[in-house]
C-alpha atoms as a PDB file:
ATOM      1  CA  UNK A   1       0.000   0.000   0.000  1.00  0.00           C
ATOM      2  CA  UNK A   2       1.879   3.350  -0.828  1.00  0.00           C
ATOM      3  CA  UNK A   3       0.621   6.614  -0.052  1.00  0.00           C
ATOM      4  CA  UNK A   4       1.396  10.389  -0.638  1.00  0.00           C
ATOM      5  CA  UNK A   5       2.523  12.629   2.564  1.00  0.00           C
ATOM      6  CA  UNK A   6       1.806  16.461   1.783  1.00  0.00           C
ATOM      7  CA  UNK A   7      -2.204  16.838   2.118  1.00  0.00           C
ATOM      8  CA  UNK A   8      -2.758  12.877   2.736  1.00  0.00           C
ATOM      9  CA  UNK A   9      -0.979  11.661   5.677  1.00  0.00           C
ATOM     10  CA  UNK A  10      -0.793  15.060   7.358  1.00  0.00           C
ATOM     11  CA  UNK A  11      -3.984  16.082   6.558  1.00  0.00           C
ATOM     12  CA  UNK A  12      -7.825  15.598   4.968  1.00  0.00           C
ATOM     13  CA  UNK A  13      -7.261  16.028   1.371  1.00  0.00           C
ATOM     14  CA  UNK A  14      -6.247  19.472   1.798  1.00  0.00           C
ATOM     15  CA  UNK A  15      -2.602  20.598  -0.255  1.00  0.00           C
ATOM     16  CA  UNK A  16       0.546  22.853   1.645  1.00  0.00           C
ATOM     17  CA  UNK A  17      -0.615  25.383  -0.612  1.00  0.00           C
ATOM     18  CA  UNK A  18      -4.451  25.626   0.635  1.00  0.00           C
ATOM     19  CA  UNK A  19      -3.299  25.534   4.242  1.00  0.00           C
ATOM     20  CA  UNK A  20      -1.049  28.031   4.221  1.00  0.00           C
ATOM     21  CA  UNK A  21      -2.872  29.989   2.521  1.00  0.00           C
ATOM     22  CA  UNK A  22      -5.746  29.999   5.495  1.00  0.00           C
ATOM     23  CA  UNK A  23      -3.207  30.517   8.142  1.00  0.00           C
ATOM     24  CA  UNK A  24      -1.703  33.911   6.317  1.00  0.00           C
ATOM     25  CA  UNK A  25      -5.304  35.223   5.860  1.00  0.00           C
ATOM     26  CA  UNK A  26      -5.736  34.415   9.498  1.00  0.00           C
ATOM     27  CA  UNK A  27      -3.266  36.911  10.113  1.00  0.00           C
ATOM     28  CA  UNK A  28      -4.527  39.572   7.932  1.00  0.00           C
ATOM     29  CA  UNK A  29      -2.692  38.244   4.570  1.00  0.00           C
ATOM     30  CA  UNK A  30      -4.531  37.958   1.630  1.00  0.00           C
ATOM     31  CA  UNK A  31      -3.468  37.888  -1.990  1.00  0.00           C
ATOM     32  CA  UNK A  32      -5.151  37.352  -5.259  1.00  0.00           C
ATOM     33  CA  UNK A  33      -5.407  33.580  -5.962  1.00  0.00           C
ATOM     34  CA  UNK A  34      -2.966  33.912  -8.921  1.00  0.00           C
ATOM     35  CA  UNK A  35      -0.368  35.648  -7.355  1.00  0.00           C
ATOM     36  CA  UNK A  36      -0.053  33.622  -4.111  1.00  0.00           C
ATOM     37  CA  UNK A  37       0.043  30.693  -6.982  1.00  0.00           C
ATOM     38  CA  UNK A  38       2.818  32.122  -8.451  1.00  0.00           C
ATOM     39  CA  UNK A  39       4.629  33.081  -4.750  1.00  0.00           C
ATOM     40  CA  UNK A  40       3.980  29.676  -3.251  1.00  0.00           C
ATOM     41  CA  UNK A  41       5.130  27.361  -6.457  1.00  0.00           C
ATOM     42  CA  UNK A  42       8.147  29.801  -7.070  1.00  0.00           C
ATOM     43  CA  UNK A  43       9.136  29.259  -3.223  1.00  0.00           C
ATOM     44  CA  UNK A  44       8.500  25.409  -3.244  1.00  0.00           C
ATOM     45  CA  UNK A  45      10.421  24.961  -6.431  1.00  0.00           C
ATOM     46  CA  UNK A  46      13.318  26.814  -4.417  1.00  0.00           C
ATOM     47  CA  UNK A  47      13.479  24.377  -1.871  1.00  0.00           C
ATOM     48  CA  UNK A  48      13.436  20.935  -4.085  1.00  0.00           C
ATOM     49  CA  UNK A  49      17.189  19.251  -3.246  1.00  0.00           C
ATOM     50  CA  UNK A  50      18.525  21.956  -1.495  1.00  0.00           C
ATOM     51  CA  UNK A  51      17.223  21.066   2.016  1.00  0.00           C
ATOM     52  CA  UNK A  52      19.686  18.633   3.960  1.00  0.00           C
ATOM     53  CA  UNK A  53      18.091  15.775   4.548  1.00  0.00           C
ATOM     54  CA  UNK A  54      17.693  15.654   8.218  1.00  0.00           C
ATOM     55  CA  UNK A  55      15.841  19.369   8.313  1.00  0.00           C
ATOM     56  CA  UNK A  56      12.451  18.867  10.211  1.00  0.00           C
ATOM     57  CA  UNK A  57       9.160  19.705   9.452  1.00  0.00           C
ATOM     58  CA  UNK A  58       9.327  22.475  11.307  1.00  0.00           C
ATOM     59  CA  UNK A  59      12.619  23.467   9.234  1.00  0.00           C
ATOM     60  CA  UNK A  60      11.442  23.180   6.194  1.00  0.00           C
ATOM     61  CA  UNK A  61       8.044  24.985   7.050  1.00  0.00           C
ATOM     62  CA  UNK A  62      10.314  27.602   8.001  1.00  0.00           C
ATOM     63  CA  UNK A  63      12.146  27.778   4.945  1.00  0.00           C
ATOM     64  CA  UNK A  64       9.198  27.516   2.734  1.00  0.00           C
ATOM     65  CA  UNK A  65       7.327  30.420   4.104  1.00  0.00           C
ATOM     66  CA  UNK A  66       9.689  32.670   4.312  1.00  0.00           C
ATOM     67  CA  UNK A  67      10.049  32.632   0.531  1.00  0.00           C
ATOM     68  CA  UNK A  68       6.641  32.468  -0.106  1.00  0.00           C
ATOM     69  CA  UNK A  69       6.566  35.565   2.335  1.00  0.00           C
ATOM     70  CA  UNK A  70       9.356  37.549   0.367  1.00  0.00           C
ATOM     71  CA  UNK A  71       7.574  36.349  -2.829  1.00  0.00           C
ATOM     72  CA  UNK A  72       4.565  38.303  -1.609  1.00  0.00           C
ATOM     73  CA  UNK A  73       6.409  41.737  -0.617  1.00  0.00           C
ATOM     74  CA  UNK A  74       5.390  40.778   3.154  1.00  0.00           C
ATOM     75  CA  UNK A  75       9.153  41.379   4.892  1.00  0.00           C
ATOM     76  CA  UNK A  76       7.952  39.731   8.106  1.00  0.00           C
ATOM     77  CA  UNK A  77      10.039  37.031   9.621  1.00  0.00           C
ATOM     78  CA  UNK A  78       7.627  36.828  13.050  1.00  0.00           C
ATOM     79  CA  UNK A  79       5.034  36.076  10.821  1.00  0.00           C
ATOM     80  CA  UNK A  80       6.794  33.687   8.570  1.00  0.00           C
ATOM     81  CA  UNK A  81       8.152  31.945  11.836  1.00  0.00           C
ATOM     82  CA  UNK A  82       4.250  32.382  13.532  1.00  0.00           C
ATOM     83  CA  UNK A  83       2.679  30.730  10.411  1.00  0.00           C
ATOM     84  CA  UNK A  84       5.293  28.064  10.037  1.00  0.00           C
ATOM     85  CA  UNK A  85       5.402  27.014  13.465  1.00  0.00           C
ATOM     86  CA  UNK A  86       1.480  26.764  13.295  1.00  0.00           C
ATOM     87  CA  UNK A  87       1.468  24.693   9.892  1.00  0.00           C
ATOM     88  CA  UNK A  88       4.356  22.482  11.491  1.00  0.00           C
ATOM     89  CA  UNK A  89       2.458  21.974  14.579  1.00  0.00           C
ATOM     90  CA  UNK A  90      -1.166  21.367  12.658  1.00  0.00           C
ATOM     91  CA  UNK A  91       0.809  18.752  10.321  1.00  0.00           C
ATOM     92  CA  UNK A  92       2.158  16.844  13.093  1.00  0.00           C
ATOM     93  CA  UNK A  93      -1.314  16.650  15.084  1.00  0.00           C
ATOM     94  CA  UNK A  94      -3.052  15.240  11.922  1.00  0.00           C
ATOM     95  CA  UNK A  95      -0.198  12.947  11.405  1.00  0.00           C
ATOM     96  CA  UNK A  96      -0.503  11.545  15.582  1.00  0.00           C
ATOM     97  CA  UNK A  97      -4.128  10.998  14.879  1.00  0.00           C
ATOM     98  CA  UNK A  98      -3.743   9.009  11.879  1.00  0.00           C
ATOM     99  CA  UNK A  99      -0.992   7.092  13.774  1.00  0.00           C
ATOM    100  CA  UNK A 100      -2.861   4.243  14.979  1.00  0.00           C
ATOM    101  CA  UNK A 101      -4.330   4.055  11.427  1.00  0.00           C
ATOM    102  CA  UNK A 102      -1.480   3.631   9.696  1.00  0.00           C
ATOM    103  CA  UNK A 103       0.028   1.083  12.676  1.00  0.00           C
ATOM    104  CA  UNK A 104      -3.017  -0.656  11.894  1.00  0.00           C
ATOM    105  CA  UNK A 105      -3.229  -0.919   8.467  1.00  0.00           C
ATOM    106  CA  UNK A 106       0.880  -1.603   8.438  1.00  0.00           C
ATOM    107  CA  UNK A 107       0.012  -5.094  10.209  1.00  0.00           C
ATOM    108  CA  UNK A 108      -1.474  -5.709   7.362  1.00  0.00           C
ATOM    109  CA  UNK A 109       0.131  -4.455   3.992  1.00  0.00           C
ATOM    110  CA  UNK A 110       3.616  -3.508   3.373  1.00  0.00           C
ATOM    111  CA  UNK A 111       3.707   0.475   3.651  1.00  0.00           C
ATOM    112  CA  UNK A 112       5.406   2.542   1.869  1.00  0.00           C
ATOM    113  CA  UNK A 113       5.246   6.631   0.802  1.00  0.00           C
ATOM    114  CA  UNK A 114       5.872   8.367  -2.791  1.00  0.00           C
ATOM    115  CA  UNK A 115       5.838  12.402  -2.505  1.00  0.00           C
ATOM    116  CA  UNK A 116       7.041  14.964  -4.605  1.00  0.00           C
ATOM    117  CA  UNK A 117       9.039  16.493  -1.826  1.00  0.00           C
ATOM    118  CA  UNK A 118      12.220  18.657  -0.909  1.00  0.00           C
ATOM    119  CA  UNK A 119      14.761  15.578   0.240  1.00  0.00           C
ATOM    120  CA  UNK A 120      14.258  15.064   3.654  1.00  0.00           C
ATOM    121  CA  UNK A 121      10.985  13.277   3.726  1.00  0.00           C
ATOM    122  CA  UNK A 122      12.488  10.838   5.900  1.00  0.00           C
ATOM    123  CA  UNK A 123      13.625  13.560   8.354  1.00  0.00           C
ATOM    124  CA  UNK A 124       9.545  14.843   8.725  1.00  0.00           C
ATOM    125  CA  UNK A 125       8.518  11.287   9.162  1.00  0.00           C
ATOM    126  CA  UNK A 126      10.970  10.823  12.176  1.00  0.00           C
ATOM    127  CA  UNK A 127       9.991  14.313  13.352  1.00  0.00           C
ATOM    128  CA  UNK A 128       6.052  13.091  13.319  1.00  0.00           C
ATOM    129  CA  UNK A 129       6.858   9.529  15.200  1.00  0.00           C
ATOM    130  CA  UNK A 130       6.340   7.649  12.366  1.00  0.00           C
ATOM    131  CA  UNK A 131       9.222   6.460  10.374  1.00  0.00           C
ATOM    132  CA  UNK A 132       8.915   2.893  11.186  1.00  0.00           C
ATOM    133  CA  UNK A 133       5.394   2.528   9.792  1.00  0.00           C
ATOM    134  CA  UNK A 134       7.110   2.614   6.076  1.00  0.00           C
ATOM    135  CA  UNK A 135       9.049   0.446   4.429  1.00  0.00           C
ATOM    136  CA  UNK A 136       9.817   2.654   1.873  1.00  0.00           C
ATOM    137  CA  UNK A 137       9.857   6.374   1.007  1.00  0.00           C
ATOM    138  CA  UNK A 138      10.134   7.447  -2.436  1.00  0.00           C
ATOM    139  CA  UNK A 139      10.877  10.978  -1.977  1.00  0.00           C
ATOM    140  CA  UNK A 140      10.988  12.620  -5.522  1.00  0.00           C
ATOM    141  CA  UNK A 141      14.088  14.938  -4.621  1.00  0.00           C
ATOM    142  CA  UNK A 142      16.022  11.890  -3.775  1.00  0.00           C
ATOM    143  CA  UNK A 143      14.790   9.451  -6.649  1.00  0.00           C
ATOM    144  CA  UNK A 144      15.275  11.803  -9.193  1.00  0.00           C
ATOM    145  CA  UNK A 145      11.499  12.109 -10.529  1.00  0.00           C
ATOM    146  CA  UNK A 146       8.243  13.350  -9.281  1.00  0.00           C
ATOM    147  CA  UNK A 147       4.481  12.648  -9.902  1.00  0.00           C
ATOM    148  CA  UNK A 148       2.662  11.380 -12.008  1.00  0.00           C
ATOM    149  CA  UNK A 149       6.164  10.281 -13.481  1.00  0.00           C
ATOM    150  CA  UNK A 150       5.548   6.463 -14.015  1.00  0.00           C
ATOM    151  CA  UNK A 151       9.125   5.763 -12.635  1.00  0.00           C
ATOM    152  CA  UNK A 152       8.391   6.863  -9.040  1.00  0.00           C
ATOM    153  CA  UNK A 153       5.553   4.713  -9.080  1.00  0.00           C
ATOM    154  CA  UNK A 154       7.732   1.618 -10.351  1.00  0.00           C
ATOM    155  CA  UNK A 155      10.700   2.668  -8.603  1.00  0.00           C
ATOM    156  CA  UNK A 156       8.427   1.984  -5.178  1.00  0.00           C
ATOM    157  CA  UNK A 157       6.762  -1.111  -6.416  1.00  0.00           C
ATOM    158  CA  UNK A 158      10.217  -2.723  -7.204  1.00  0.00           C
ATOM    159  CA  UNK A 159      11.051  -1.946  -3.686  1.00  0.00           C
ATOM    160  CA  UNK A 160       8.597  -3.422  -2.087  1.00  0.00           C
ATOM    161  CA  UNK A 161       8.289  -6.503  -4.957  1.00  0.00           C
ATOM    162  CA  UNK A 162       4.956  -6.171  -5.885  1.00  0.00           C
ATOM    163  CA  UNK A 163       3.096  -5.442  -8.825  1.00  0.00           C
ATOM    164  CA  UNK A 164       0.599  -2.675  -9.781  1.00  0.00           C
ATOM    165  CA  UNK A 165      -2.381  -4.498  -9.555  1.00  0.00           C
ATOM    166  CA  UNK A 166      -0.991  -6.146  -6.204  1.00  0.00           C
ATOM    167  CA  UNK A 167      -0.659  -2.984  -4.409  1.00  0.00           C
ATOM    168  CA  UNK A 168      -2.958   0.320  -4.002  1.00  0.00           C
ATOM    169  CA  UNK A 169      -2.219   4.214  -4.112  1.00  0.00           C
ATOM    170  CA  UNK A 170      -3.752   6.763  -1.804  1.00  0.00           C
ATOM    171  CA  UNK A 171      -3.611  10.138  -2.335  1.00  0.00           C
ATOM    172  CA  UNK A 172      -5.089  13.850  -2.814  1.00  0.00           C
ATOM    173  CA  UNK A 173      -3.940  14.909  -6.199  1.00  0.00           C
ATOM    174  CA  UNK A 174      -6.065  14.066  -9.052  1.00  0.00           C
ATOM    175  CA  UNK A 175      -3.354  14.954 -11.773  1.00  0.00           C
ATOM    176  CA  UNK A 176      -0.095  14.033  -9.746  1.00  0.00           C
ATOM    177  CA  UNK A 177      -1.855  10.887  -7.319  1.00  0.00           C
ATOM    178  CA  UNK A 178      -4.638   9.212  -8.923  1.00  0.00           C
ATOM    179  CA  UNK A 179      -2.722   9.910 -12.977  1.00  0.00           C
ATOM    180  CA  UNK A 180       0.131   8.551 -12.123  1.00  0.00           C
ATOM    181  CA  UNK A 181      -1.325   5.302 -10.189  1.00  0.00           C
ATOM    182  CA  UNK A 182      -3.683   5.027 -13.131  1.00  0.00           C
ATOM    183  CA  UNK A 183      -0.433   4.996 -15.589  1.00  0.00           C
ATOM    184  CA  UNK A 184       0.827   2.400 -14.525  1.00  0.00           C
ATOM    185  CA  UNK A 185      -1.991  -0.032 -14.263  1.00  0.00           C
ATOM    186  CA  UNK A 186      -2.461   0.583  -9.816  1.00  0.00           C
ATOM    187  CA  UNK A 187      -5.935   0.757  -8.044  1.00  0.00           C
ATOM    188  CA  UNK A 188      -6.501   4.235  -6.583  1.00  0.00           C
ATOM    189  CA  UNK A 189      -8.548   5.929  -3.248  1.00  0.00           C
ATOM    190  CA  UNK A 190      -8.788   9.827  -3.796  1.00  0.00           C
ATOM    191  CA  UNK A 191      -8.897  11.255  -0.428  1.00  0.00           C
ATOM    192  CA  UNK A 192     -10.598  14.901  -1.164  1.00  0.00           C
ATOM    193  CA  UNK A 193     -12.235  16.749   1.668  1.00  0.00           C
ATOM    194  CA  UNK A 194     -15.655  16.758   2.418  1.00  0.00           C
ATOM    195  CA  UNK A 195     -16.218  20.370   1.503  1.00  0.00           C
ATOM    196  CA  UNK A 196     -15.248  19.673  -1.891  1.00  0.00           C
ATOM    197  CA  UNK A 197     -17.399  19.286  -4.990  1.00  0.00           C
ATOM    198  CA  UNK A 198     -15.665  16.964  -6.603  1.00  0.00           C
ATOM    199  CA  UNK A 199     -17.065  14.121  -5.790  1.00  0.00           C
ATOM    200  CA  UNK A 200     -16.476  11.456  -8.641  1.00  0.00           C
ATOM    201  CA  UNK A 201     -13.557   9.549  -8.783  1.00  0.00           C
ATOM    202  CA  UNK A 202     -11.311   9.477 -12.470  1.00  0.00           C
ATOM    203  CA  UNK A 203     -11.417   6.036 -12.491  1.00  0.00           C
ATOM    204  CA  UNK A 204     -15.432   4.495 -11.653  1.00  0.00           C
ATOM    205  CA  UNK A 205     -14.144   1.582  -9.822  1.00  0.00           C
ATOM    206  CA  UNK A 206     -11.866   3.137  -7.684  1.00  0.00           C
ATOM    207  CA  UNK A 207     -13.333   4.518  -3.960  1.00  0.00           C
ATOM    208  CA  UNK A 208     -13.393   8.605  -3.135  1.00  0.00           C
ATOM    209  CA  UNK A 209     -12.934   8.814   0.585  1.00  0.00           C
ATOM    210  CA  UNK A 210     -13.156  12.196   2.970  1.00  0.00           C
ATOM    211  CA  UNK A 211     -10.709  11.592   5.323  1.00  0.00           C
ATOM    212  CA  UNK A 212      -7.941   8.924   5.985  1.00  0.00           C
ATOM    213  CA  UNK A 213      -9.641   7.236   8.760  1.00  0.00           C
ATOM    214  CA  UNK A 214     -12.820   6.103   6.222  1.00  0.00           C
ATOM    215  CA  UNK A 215      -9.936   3.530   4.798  1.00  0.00           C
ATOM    216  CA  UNK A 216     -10.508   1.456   7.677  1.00  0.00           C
ATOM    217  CA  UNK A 217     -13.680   0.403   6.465  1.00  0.00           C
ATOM    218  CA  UNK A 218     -12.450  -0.030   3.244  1.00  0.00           C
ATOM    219  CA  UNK A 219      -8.945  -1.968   3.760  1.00  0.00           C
ATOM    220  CA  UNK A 220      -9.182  -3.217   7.329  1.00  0.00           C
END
């Protein structure tokens, strides 16, 4: 079973970008959607393999928004470092709570994680108490390829010595998660919040669930 991290693991379907985005209007910050776009991907993009690997999620929260910060014109580093430490601390709640979900459904499958993320996936997951839960983590900075490239997908499966049909993807991202497990031939859950109206899945067979805890009915 292989899951994403950013806006799966740490939270209900909902992306870095949407999150952060709430917590800077919450403190009086609030951009047109296309510029923030452009602020927030140009910051990201910044960060991709030049993180060291054992920065935390606090760290790289850190990092992240004070370029998206600078991006906007906002020179505020108490309100980066407010907003980060808030996003950090909101992350690692939602990861605790799934905890026991994912030691769960780890008794059962063979976990592992595929992210497009920075290079120190590894580092967050130690950070959040739950490293040992995977047996893999495909973080795209360190393989060399993001989402929906087919090679991160195979790259995991090869690792864990399964095949596409044999295992299952779970993730938040229409065209990064549920593309690339389509492309190469893997069943799919979308995990999209419950405030959201898209509500069919790409693929009719595969389930749409609202939160991570509803795969517990479906996989346990």
């Amino acid at each position: 079973m292989l899951l994403d991290w950013g806006g799966t693991v740490d939270a209900d379907g909902e992306p870095w970008k949407f999150r952060i985005a709430t917590l800077l209007a919450a403190e009086g910050v609030v951009v047109e959607a296309e510029r923030f776009d452009r602020a927030f991907y140009a910051a990201d993009d910044a960060l991709v393999g030049t993180v060291s690997h054992a920065l935390s999620l606090v760290g790289v929260s850190r990092r992240l928004l004070t370029g998206l910060t600078r991006g906007l014109g906002v020179e505020d580093s108490a309100l980066a470092e407010r907003v980060a430490a808030a996003f950090a601390e909101r992350s690692r709640a939602t990861v605790q709570r799934n905890a026991p979900l994912l030691a769960a459904l780890a008794g059962r499958y063979r976990l592992g994680l595929v992210s497009n993320f920075y290079g120190n996936l590894e580092a967050v997951c130690d950070d959040c108490g739950v490293r040992d839960l995977f047996g893999i983590i495909m973080d795209s900075a360190r393989v060399g390829c993001e989402k929906p490239d087919p090679r991160i997908f195979g790259t995991a499966l090869d690792a864990l010595g399964v095949s596409p049909a044999e295992a299952v993807f779970v993730g938040d991202s229409l065209p990064r998660d549920m593309a690339g497990a389509r492309g190469v031939g893997m069943p799919h859950i979308w995990l999209v919040p419950a405030t959201d109206e898209r509500r069919t899945a790409c693929c009719p067979a595969d389930p749409v669930v609202h939160s991570l805890g509803e795969l517990e009915g479906l996989l346990l």
